[in-house]
Each structure stands twice: as structure tokens, then as C-alpha cells.
N, C-alpha and C. Protein backbone atom coordinates (compact mmCIF):
# COMPACT_ATOMS: atom_id res chain seq x y z
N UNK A 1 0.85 -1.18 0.00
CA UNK A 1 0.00 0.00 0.00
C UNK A 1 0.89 1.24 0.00
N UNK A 2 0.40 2.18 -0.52
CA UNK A 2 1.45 3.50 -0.92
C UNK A 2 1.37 4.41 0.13
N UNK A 3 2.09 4.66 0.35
CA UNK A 3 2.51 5.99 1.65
C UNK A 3 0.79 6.83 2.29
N UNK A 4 0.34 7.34 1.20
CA UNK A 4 -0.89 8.40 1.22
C UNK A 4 -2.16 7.40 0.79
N UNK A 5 -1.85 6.18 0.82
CA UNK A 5 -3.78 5.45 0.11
C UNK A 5 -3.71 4.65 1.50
N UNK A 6 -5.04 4.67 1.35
CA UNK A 6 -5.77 3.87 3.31
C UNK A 6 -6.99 3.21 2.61
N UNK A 7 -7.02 2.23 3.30
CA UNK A 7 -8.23 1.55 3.06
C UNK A 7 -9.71 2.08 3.48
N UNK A 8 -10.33 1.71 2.59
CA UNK A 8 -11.94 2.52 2.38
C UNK A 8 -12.86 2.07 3.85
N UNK A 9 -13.49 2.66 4.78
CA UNK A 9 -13.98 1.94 5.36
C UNK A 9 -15.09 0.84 5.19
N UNK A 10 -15.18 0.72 4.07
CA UNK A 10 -16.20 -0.51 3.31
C UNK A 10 -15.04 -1.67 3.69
N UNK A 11 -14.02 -1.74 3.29
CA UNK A 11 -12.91 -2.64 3.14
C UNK A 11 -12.55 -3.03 4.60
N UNK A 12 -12.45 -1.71 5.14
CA UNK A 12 -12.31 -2.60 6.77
C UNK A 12 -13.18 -3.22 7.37
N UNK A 13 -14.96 -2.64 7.51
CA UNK A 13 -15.55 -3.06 7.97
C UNK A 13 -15.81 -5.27 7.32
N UNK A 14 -15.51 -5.01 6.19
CA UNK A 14 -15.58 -6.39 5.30
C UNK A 14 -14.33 -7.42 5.92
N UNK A 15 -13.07 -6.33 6.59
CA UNK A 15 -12.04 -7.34 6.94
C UNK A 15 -12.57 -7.65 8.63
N UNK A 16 -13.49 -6.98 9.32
CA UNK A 16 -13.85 -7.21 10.24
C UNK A 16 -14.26 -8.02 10.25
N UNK A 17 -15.62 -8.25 9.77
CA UNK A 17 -16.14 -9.16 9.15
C UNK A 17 -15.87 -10.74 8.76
N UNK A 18 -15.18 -10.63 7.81
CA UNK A 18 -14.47 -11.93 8.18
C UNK A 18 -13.23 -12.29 8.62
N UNK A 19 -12.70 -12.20 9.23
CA UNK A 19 -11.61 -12.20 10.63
C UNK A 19 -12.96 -13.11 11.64
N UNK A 20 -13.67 -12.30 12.02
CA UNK A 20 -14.74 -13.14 12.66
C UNK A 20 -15.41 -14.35 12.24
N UNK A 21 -15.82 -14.29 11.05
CA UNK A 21 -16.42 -15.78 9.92
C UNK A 21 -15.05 -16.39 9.90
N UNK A 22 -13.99 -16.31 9.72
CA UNK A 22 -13.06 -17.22 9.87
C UNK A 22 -12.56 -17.78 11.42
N UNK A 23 -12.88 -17.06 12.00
CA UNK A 23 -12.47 -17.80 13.66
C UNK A 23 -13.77 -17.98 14.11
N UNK A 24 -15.10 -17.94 13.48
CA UNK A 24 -16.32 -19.01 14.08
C UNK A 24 -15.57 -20.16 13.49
N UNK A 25 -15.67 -19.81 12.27
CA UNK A 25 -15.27 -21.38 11.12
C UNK A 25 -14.30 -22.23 12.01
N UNK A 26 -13.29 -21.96 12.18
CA UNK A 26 -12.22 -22.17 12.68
C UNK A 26 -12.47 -23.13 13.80
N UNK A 27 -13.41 -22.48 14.70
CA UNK A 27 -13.62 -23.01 16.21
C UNK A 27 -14.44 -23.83 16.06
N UNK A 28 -15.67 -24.04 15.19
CA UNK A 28 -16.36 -24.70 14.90
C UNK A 28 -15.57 -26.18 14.09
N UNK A 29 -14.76 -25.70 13.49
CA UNK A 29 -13.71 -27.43 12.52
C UNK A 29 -13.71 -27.68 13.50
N UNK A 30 -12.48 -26.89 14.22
CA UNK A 30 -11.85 -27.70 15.73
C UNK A 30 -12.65 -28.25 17.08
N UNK A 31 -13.83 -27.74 17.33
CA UNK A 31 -14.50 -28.37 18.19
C UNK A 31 -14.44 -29.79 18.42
N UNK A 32 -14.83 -30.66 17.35
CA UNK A 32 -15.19 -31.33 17.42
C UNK A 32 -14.01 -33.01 18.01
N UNK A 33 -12.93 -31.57 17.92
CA UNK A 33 -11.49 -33.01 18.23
C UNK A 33 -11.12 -32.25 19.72
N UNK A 34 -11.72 -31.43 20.31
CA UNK A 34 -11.66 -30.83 21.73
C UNK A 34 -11.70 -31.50 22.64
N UNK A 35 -11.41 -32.23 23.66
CA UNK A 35 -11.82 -32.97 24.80
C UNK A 35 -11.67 -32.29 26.63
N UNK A 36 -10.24 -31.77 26.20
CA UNK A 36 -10.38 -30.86 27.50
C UNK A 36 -11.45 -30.12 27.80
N UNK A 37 -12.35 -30.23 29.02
CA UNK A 37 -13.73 -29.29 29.36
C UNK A 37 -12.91 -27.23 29.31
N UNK A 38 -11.80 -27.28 30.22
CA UNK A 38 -11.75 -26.08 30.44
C UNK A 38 -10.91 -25.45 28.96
N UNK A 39 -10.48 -25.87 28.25
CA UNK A 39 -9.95 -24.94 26.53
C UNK A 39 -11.61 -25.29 25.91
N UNK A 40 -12.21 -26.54 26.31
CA UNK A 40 -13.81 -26.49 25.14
C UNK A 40 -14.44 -25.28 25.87
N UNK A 41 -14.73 -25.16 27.18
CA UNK A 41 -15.38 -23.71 27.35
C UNK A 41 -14.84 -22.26 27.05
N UNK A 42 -13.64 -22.36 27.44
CA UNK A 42 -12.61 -21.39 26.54
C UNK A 42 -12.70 -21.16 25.22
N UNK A 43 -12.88 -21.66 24.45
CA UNK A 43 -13.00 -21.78 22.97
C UNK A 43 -14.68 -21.59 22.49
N UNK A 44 -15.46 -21.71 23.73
CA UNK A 44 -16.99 -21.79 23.13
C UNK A 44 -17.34 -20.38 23.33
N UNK A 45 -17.06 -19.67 24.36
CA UNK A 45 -16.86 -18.17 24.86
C UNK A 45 -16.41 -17.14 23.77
N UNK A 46 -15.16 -17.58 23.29
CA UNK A 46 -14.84 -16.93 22.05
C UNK A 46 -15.40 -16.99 20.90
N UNK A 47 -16.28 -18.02 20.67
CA UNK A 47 -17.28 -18.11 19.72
C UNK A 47 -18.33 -17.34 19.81
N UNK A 48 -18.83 -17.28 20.98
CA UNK A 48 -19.59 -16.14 20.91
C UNK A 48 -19.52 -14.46 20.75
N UNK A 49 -18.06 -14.38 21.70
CA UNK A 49 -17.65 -12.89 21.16
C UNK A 49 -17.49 -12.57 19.58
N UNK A 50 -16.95 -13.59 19.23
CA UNK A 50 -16.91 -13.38 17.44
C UNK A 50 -18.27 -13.31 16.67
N UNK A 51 -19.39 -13.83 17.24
CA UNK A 51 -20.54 -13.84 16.50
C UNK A 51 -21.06 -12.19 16.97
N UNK A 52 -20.78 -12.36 18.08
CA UNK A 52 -21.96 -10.59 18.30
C UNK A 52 -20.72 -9.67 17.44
N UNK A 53 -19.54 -9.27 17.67
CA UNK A 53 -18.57 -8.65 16.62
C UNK A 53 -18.85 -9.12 15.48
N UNK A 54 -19.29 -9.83 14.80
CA UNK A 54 -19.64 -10.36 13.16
C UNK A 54 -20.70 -9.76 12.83
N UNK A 55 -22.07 -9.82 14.01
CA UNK A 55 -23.24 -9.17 14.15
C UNK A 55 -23.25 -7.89 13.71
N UNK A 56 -22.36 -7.21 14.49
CA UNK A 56 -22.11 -6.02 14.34
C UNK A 56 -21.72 -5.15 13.17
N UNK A 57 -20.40 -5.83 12.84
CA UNK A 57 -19.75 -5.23 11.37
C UNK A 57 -20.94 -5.49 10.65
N UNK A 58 -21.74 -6.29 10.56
CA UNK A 58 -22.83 -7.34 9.42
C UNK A 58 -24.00 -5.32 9.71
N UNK A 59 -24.45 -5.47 10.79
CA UNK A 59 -25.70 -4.58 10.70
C UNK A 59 -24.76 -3.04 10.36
N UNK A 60 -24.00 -2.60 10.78
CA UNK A 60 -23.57 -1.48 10.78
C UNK A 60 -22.73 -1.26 9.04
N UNK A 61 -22.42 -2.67 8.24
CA UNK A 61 -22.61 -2.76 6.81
C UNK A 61 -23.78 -2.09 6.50
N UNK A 62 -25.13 -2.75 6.31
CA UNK A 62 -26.39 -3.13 6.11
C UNK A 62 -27.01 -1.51 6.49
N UNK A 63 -26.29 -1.20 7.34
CA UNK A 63 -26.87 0.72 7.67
C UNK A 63 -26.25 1.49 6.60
N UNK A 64 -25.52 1.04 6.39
CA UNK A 64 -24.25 2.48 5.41
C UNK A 64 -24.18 1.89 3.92
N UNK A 65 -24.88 0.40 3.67
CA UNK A 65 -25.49 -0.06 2.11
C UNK A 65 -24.23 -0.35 1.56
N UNK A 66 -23.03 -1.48 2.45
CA UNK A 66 -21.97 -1.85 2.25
C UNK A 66 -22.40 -3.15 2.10
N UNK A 67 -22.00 -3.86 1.33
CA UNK A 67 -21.87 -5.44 0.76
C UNK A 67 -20.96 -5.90 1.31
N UNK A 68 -21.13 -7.03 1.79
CA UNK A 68 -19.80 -7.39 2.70
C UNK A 68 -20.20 -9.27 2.18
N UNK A 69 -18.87 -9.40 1.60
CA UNK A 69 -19.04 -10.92 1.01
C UNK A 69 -18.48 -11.79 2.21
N UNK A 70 -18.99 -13.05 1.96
CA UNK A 70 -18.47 -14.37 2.83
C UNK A 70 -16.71 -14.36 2.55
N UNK A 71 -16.10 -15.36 3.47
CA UNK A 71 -14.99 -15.87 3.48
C UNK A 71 -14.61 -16.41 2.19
N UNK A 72 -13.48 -16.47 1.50
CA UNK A 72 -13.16 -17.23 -0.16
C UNK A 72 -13.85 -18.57 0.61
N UNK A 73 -13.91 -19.40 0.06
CA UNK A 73 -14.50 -20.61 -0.08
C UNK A 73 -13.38 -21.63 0.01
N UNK A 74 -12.67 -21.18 -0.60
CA UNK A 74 -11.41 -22.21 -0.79
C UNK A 74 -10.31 -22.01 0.44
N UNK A 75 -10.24 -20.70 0.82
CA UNK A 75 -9.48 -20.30 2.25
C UNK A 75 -10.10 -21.08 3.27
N UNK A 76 -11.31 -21.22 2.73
CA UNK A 76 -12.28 -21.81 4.30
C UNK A 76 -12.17 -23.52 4.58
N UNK A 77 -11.84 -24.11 3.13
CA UNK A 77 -11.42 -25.32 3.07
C UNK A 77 -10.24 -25.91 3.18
N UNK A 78 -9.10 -24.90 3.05
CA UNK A 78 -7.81 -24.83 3.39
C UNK A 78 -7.51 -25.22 5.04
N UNK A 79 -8.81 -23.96 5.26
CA UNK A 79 -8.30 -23.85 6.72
C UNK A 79 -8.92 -25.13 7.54
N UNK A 80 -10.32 -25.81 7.28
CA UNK A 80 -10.99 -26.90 7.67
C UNK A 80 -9.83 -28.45 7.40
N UNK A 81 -9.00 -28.31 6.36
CA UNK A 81 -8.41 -29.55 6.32
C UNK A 81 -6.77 -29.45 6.98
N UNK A 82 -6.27 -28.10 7.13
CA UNK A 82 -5.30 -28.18 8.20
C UNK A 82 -5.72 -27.87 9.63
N UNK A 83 -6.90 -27.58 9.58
CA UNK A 83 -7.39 -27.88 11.24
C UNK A 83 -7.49 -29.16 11.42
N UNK A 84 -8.28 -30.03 10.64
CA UNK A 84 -8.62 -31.35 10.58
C UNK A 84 -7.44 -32.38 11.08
N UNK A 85 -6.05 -32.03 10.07
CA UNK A 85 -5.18 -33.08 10.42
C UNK A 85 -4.39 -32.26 11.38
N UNK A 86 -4.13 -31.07 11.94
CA UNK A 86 -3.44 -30.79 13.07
C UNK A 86 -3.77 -31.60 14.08
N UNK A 87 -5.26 -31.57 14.20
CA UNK A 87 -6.18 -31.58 15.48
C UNK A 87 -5.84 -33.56 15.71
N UNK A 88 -5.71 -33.88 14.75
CA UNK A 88 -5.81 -35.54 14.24
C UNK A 88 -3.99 -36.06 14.82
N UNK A 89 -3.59 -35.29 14.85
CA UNK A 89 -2.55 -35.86 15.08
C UNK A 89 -2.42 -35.61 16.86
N UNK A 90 -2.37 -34.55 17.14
CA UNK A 90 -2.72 -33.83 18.56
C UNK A 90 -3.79 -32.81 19.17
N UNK A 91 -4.27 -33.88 20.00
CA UNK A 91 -6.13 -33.16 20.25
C UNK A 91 -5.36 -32.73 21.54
N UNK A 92 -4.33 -32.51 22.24
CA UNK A 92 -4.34 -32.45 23.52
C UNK A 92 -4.78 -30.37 23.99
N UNK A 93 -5.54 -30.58 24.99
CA UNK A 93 -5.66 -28.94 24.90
C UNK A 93 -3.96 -28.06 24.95
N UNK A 94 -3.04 -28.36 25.06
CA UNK A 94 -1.97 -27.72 24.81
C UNK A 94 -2.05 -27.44 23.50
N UNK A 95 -2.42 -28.38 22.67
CA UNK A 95 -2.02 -28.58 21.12
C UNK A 95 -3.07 -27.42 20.69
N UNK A 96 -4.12 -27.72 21.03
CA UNK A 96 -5.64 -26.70 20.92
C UNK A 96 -5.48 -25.30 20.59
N UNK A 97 -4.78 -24.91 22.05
CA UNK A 97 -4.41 -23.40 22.45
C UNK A 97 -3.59 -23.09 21.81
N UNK A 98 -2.51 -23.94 21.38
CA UNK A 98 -1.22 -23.41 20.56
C UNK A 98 -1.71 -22.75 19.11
N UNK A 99 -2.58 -23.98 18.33
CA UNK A 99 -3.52 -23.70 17.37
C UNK A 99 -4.31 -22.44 17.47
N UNK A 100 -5.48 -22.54 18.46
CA UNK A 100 -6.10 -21.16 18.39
C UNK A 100 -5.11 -20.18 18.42
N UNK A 101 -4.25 -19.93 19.25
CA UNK A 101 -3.39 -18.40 19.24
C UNK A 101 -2.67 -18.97 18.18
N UNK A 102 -2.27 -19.35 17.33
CA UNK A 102 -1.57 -19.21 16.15
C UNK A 102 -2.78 -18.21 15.33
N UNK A 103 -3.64 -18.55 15.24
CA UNK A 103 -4.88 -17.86 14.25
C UNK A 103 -5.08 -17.01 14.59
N UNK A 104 -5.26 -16.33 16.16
CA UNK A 104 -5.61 -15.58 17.08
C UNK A 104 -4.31 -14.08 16.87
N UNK A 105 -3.38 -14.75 16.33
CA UNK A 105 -2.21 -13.68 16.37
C UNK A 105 -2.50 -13.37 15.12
N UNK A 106 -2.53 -13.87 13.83
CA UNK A 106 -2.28 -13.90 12.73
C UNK A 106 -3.72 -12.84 12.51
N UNK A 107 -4.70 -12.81 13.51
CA UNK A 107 -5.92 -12.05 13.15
C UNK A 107 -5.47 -10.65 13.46
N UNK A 108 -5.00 -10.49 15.08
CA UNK A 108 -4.21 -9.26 15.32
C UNK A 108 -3.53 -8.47 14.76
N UNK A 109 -2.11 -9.35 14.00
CA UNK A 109 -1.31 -8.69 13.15
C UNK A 109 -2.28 -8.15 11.62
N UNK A 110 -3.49 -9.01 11.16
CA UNK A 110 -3.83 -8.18 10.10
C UNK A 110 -4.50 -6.73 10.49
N UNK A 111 -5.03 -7.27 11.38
CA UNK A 111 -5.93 -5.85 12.11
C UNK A 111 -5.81 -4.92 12.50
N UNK A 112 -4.83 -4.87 13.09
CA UNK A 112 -3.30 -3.29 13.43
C UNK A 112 -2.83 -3.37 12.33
N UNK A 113 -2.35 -4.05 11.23
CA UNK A 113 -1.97 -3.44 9.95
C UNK A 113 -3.13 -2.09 9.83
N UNK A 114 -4.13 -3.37 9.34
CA UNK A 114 -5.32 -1.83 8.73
C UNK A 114 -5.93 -0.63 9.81
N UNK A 115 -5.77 -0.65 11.05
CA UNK A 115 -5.58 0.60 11.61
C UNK A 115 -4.68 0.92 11.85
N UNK A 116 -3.37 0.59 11.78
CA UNK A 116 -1.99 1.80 11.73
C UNK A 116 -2.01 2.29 10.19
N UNK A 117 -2.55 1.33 9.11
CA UNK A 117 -2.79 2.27 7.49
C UNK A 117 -3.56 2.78 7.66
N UNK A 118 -5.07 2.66 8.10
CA UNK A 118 -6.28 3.83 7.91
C UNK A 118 -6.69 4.58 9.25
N UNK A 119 -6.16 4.17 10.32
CA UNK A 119 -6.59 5.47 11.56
C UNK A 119 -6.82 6.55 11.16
N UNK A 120 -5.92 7.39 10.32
CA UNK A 120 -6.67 8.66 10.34
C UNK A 120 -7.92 9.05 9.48
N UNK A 121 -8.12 8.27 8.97
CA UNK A 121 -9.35 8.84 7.39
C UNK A 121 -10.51 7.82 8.20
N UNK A 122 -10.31 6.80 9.17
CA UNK A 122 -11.52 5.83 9.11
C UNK A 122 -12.70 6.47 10.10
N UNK A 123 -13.37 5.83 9.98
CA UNK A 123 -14.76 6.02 10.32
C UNK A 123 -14.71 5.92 11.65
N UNK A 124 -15.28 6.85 13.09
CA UNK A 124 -15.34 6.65 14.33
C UNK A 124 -15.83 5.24 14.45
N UNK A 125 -17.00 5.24 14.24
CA UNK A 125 -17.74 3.96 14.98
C UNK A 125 -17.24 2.51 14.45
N UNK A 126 -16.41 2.41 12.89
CA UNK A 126 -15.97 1.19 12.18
C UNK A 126 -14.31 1.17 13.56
N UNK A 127 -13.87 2.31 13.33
CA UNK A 127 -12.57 2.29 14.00
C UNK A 127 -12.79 1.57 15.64
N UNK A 128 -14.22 1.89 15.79
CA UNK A 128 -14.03 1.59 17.55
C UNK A 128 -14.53 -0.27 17.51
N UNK A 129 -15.16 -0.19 16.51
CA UNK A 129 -15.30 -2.07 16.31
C UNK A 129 -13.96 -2.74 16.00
N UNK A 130 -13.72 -2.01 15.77
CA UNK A 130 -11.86 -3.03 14.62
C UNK A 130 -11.25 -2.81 16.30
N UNK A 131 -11.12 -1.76 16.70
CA UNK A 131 -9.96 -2.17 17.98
C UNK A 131 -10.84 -2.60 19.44
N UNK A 132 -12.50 -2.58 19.28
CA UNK A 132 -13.18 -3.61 20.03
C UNK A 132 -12.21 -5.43 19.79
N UNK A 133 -12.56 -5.53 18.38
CA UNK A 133 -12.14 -6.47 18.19
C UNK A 133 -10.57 -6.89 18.30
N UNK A 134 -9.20 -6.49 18.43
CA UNK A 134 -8.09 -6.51 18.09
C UNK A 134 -8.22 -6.38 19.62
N UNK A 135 -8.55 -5.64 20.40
CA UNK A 135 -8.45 -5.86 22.08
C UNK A 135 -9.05 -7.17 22.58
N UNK A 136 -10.32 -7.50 22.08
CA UNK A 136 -11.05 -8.85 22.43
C UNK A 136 -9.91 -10.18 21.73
N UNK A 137 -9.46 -10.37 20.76
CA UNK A 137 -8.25 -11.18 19.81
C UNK A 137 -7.25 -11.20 20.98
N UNK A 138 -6.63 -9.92 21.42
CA UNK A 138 -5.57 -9.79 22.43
C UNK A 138 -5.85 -10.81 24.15
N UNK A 139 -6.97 -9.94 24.07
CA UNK A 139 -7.69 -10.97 25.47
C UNK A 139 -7.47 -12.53 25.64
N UNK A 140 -8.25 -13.10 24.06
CA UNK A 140 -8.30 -14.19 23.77
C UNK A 140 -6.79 -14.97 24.29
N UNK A 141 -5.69 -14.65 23.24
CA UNK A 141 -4.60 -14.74 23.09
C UNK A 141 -4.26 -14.96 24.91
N UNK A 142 -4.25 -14.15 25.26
CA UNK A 142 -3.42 -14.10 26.65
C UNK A 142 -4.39 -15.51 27.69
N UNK A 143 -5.68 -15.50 27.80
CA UNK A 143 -6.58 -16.44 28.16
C UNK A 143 -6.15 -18.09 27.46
N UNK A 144 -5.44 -17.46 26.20
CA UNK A 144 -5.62 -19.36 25.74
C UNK A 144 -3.81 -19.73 26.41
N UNK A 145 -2.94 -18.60 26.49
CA UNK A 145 -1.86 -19.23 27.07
C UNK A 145 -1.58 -20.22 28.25
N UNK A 146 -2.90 -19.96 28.85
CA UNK A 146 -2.79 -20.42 30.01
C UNK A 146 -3.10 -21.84 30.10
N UNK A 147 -3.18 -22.31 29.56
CA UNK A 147 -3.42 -23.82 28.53
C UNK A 147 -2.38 -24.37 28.07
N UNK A 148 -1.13 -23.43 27.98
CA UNK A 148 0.27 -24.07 27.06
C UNK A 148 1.21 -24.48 28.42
């Protein structure tokens, strides 16, 4: 991205957006190879913060007549079959947590990208969801260490 161009707030609110559809997705593959009770409630908690933040970007789109597309399709199958055999080889909740905060960081680092590029031009209320969310990601992160 060039020195002076920032992303549109259509574009952030859409990366909000799915950052969240990809870590329901995410939690939802992996559930199902979960066995530890305290990372499965850990992990079910964060499912929900991601849905009301998904909620959100979704209606506050839908107010301002922004289109906000699903996850690629093929990213989403990428990510379902290396969850699949991670999880297949090691279900242990160490293995779990290591997994979620791998994704959990990788969401962060995109997300402070696009508000250290667009802070100044973006939208109050899109800006206060993106670092709602990038503080809630951070939370996450520090909560699932405690598992490693």
C-alpha cells in the first residue's frame, strides 16, 4: 500500500467481518477433536464474542449499504483440512491453544496493519469495532496461554 492510500472503510468493515467468519469457522472445525472441558469452554466463549462482533460489522454494513461478502470458499477449506489433520494428530488442549493463538495472532497482526494504514481517514464507529475487536483477539490470546 502507498505511503498516502488507506483503506476505504467498506474494506475494513468487510475485513472485520471476516476475521470473525473465519475464527467461528475455525472453532467450529476444531470443536469437534476438543476434549479438554476447560480450553472447550474457553474456545466456546470466544465463539460467541466473534458472533456478536460479526453481528455487528454485518448490521452497521447493512446501515451504510456496504456489501460485505463471505470468506473465499477455498481459504475456508484450506483452513478446515489443516485444522482437521493438526487436530488428528494432537487433540491435547496444549495442542488446541497453541492452534487457536496461532490464528488468534495472525488475526491481530492483520488488524493493526489496517488501523496503523487507515486510523486517520476511518470512520469513528468502524474504528471503535476493529480495535473492540483486536483488544477482544488480544484478550483471547493471553486467556488461551494459560493452557500451554
Amino acid at each position: 500500500m502507498k505511503e498516502n492510500e488507506t483503506k476505504k472503510d467498506s474494506e475494513i468493515l468487510a475485513e472485520i467481518y471476516r476475521n470473525c467468519q473465519l475464527a467461528i469457522e475455525s472453532i467450529s472445525d476444531i470443536l469437534p477433536a476438543v476434549e479438554g472441558e476447560e480450553i472447550k469452554r474457553e474456545i466456546l466463549e470466544e465463539h460467541e464474542e466473534y458472533e456478536k462482533i460479526s453481528s455487528r460489522a454485518a448490521a452497521l454494513a447493512k446501515d451504510r449499504g456496504i456489501e460485505i461478502k463471505e470468506p473465499n470458499p477455498i481459504k475456508k477449506a484450506m483452513m478446515w483440512s489443516a485444522i482437521k489433520m493438526n487436530a488428528a494428530t494432537d487433540n491435547s488442549p496444549r495442542h488446541i491453544a497453541e492452534m487457536m493463538i496461532r490464528g488468534t495472532v495472525t488475526g491481530i497482526t492483520c488488524l493493526k496493519a489496517s488501523l496503523t494504514d487507515s486510523e486517520q481517514d476511518m470512520d469513528e464507529e468502524i474504528k471503535a469495532l476493529l480495535c473492540e475487536l483486536i483488544s477482544m483477539e488480544e484478550s483471547f490470546e493471553n486467556r488461551l496461554k494459560r493452557h500451554i
